[in-house]
C-alpha atoms as a PDB file:
ATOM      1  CA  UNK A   1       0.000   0.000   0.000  1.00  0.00           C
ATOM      2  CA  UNK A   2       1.329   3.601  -0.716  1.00  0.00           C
ATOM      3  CA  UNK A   3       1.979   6.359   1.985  1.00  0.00           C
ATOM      4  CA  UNK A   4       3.650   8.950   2.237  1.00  0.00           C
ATOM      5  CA  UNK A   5       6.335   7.684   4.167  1.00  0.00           C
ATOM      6  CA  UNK A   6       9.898   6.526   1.845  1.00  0.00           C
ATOM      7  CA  UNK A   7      10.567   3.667   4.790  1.00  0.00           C
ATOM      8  CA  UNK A   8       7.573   2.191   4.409  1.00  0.00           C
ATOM      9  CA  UNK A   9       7.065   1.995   0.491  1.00  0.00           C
ATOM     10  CA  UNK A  10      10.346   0.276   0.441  1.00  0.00           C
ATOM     11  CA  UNK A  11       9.642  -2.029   3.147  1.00  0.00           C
ATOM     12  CA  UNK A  12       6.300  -2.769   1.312  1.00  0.00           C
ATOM     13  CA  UNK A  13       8.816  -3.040  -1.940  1.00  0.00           C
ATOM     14  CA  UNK A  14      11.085  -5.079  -0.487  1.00  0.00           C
ATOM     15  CA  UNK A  15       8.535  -7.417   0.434  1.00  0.00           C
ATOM     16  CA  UNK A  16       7.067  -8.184  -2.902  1.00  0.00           C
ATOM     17  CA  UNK A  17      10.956  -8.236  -4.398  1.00  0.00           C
ATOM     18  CA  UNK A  18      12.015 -10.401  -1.351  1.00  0.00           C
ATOM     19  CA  UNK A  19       9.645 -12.973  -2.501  1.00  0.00           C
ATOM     20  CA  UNK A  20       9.927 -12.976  -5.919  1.00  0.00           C
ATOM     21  CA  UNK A  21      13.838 -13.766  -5.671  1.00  0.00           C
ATOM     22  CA  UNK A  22      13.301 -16.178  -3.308  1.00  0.00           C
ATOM     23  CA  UNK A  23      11.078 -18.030  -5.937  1.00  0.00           C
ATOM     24  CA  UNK A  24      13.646 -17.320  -8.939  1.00  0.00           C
ATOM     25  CA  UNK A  25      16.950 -18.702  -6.669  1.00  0.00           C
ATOM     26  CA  UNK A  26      14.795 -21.976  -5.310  1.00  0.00           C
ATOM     27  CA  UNK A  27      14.670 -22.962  -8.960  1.00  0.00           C
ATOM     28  CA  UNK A  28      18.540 -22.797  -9.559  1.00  0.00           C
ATOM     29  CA  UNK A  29      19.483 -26.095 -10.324  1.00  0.00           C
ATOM     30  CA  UNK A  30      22.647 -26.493  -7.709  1.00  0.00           C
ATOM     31  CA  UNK A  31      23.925 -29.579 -10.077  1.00  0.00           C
ATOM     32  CA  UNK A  32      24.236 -27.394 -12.873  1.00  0.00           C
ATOM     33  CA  UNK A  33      25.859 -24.226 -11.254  1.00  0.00           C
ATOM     34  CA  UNK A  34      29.451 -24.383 -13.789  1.00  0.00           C
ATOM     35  CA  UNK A  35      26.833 -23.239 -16.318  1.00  0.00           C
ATOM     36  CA  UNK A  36      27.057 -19.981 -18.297  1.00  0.00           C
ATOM     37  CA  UNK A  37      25.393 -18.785 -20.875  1.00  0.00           C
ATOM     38  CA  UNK A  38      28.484 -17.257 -23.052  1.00  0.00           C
ATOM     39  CA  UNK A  39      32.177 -17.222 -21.873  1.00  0.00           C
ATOM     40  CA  UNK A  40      31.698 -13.306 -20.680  1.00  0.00           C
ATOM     41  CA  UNK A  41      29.045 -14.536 -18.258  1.00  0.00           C
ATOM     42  CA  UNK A  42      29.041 -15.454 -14.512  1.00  0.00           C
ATOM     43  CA  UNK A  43      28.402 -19.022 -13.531  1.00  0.00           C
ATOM     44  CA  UNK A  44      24.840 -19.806 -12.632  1.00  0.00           C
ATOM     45  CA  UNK A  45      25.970 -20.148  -9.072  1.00  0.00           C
ATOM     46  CA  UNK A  46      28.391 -17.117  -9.269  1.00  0.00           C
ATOM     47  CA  UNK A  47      24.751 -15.340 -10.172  1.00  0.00           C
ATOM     48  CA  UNK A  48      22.655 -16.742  -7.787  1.00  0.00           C
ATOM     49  CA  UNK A  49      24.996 -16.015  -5.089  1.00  0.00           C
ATOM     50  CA  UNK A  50      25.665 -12.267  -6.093  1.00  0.00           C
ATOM     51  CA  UNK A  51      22.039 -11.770  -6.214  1.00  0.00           C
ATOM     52  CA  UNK A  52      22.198 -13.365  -2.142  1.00  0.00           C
ATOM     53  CA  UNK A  53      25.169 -11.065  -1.260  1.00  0.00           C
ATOM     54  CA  UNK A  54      23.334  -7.861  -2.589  1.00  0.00           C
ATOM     55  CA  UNK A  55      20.853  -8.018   0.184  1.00  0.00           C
ATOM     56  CA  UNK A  56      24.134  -7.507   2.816  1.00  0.00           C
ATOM     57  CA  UNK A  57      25.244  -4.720   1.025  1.00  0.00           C
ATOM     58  CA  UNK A  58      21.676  -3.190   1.096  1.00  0.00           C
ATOM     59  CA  UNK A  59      21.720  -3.492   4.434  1.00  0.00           C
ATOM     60  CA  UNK A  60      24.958  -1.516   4.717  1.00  0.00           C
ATOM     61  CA  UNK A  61      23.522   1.118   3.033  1.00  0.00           C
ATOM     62  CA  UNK A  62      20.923   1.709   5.955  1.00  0.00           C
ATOM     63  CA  UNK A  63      24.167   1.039   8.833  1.00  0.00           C
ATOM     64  CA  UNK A  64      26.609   3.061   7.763  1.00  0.00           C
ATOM     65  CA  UNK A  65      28.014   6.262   5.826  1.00  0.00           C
ATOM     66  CA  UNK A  66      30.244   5.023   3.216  1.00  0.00           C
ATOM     67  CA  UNK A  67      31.977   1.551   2.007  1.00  0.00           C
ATOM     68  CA  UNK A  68      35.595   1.766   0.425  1.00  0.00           C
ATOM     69  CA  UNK A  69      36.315  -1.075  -1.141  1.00  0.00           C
ATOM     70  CA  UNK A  70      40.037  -0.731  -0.573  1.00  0.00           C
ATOM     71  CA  UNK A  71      39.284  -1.259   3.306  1.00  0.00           C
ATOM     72  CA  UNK A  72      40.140  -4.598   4.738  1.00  0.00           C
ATOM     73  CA  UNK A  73      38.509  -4.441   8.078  1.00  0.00           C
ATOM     74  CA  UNK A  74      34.891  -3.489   5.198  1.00  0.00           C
ATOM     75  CA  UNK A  75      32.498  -6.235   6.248  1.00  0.00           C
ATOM     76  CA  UNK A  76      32.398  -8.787   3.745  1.00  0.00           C
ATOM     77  CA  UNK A  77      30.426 -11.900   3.223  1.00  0.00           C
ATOM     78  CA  UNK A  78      31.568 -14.709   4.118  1.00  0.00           C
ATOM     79  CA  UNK A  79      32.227 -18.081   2.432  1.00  0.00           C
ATOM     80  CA  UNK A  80      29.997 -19.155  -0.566  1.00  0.00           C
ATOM     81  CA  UNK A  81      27.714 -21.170   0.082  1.00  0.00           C
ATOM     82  CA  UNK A  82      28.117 -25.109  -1.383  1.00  0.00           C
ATOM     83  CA  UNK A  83      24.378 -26.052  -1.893  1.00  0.00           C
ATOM     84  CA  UNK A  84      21.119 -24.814  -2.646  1.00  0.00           C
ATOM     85  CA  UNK A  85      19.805 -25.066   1.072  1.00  0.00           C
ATOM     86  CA  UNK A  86      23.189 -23.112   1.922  1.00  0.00           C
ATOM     87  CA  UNK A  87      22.327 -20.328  -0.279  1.00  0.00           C
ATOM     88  CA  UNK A  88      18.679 -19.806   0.295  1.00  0.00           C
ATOM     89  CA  UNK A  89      19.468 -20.197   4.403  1.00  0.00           C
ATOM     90  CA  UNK A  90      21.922 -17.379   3.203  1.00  0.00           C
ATOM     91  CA  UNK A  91      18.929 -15.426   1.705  1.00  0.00           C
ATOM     92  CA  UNK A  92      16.571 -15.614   4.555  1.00  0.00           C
ATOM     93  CA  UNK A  93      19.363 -14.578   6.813  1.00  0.00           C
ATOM     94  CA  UNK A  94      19.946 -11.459   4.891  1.00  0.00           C
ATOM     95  CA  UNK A  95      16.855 -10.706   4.070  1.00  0.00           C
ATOM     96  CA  UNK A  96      15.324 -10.998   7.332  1.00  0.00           C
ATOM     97  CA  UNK A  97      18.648  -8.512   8.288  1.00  0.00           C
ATOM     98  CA  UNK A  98      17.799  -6.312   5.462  1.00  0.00           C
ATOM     99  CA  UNK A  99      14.029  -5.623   6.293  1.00  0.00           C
ATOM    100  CA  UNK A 100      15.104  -4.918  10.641  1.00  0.00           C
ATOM    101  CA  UNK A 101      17.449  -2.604   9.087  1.00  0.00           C
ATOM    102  CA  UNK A 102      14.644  -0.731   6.901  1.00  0.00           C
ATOM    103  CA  UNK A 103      12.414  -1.075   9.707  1.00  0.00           C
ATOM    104  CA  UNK A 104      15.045   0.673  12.231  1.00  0.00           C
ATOM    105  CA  UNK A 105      15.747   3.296  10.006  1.00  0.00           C
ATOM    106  CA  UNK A 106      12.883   6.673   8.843  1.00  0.00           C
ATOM    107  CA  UNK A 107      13.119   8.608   6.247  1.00  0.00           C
ATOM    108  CA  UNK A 108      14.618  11.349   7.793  1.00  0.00           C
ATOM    109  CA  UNK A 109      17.599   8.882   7.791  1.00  0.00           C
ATOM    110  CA  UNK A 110      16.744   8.025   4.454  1.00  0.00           C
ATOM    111  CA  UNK A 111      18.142  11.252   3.110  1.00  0.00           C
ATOM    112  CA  UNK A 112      21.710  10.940   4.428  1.00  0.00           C
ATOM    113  CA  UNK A 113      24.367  10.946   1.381  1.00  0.00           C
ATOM    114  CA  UNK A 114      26.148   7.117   1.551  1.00  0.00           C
ATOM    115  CA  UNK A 115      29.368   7.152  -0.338  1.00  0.00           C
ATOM    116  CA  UNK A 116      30.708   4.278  -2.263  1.00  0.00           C
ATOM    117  CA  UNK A 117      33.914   4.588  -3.295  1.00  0.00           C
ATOM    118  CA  UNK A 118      37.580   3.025  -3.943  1.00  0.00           C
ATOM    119  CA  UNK A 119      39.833   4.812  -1.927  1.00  0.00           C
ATOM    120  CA  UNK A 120      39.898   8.591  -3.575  1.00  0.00           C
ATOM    121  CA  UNK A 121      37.404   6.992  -6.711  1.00  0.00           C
ATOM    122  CA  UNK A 122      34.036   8.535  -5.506  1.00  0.00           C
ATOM    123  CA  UNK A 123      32.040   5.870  -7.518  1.00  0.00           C
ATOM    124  CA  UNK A 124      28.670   7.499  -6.357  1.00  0.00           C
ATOM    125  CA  UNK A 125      27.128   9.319  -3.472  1.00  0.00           C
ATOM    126  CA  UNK A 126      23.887   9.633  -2.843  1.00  0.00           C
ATOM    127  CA  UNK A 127      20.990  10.158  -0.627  1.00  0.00           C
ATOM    128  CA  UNK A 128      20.640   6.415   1.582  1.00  0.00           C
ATOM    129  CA  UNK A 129      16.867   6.224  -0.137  1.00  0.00           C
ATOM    130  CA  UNK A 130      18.555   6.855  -3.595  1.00  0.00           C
ATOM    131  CA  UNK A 131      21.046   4.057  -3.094  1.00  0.00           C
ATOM    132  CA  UNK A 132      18.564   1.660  -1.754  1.00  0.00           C
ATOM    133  CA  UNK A 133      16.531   2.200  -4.886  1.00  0.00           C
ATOM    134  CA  UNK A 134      19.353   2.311  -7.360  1.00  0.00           C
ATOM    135  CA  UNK A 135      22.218   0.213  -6.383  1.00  0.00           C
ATOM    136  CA  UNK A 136      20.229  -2.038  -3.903  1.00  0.00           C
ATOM    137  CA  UNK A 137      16.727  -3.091  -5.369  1.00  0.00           C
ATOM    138  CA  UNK A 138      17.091  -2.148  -9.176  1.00  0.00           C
ATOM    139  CA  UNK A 139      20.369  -3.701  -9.492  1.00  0.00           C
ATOM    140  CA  UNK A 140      19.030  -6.859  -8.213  1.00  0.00           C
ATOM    141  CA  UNK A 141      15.867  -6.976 -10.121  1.00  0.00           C
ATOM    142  CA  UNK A 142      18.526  -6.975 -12.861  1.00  0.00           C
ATOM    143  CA  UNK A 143      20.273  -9.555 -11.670  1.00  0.00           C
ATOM    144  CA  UNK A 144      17.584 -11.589 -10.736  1.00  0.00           C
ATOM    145  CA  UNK A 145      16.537 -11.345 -14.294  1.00  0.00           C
ATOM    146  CA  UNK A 146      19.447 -12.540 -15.880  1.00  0.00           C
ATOM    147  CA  UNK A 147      19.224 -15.658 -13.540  1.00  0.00           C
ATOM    148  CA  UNK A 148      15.712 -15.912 -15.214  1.00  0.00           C
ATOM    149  CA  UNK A 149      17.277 -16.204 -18.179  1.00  0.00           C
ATOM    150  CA  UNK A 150      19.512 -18.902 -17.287  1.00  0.00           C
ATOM    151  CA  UNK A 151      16.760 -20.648 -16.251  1.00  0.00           C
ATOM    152  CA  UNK A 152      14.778 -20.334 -19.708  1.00  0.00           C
ATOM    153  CA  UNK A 153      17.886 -21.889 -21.428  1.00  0.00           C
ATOM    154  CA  UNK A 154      18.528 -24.108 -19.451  1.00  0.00           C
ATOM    155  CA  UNK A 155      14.469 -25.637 -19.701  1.00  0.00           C
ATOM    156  CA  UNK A 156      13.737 -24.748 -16.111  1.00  0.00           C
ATOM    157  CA  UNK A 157      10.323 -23.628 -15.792  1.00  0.00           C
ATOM    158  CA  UNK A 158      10.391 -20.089 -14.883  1.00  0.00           C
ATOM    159  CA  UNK A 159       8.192 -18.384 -11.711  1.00  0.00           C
ATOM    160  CA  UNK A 160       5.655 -15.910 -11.821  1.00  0.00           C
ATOM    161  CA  UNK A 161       7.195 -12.467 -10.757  1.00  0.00           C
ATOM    162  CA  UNK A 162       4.354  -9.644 -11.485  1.00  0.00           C
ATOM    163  CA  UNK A 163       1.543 -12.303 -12.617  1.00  0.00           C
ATOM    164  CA  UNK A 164       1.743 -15.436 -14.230  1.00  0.00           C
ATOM    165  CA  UNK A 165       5.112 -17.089 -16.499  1.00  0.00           C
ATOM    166  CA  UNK A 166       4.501 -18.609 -19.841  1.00  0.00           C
ATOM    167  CA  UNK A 167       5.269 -21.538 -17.740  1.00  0.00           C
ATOM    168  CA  UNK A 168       2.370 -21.227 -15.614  1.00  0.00           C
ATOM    169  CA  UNK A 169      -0.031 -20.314 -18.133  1.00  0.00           C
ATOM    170  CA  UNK A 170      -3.092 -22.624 -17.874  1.00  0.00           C
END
């Protein structure tokens, strides 16, 4: 439901988003995760668990001021997972981290600048509600799509995200 308030729209957001991924990574076959579309690409499990890590560095967004990629004390996330239950234990973790992060925060917070850079490289700053929105949910929408792609060619049925797949078509 819309209101005025930036916090909750993205919590109501990340809750339709939150799901849909979840659906999309449950069908990544674990016993095919060497596979890649063209040599360029990511493995299907070097996807899958990008998509996962994104939700960490969403969070970070909403805990701190600025990331520098150059710092070795950054939090980072840990080992990769080695199955599917791994990475979608992974998910809920973050995800349930994620949304008591959103829910902490207001959107006075919201408008804070977060800087991202690599040591002296600003490589954007903007206003915590602009990252969120930009960096955190559109670039994992994207993300999550390619994975649906992998999915197509690989024959995997694909979910439902904003109504019904071809898939699922009656």
């Amino acid at each position: 439901m819309y209101t005025s308030s930036l916090q909750q729209n993205f919590l109501a957001e990340l809750h339709v988003e939150l799901a849909n991924t979840r659906r999309v990574l449950e069908r990544a076959p674990f016993e095919q995760a060497d596979y890649k579309p063209h040599p360029k690409s990511m493995t299907l499990w070097q996807l899958a668990t990008h998509v996962v890590d994104l939700l960490a560095f969403k969070t970070l967004f909403l805990q701190a001021d600025a990331r520098d990629f150059l710092d070795p004390n950054a939090p980072k996330p840990g080992p990769k997972p080695t199955s599917k239950e791994g990475l979608l234990a992974r998910f809920d973790q973050y995800s349930a981290t994620l949304k008591q992060a959103l829910q902490a925060s207001d959107d006075e917070q919201l408008t804070h600048n977060f800087k991202l850079h690599r040591g002296e490289q600003v490589i954007f700053e903007r206003p915590k509600g602009t990252a969120i929105r930009i960096m955190g949910l559109n670039h994992s929408i994207h993300h999550r799509g390619q994975l649906t792609v992998y999915l197509r060619l690989l024959d995997i049925p694909i979910p439902g995200l904003y109504g019904p797949s071809a898939d699922e078509k009656g």
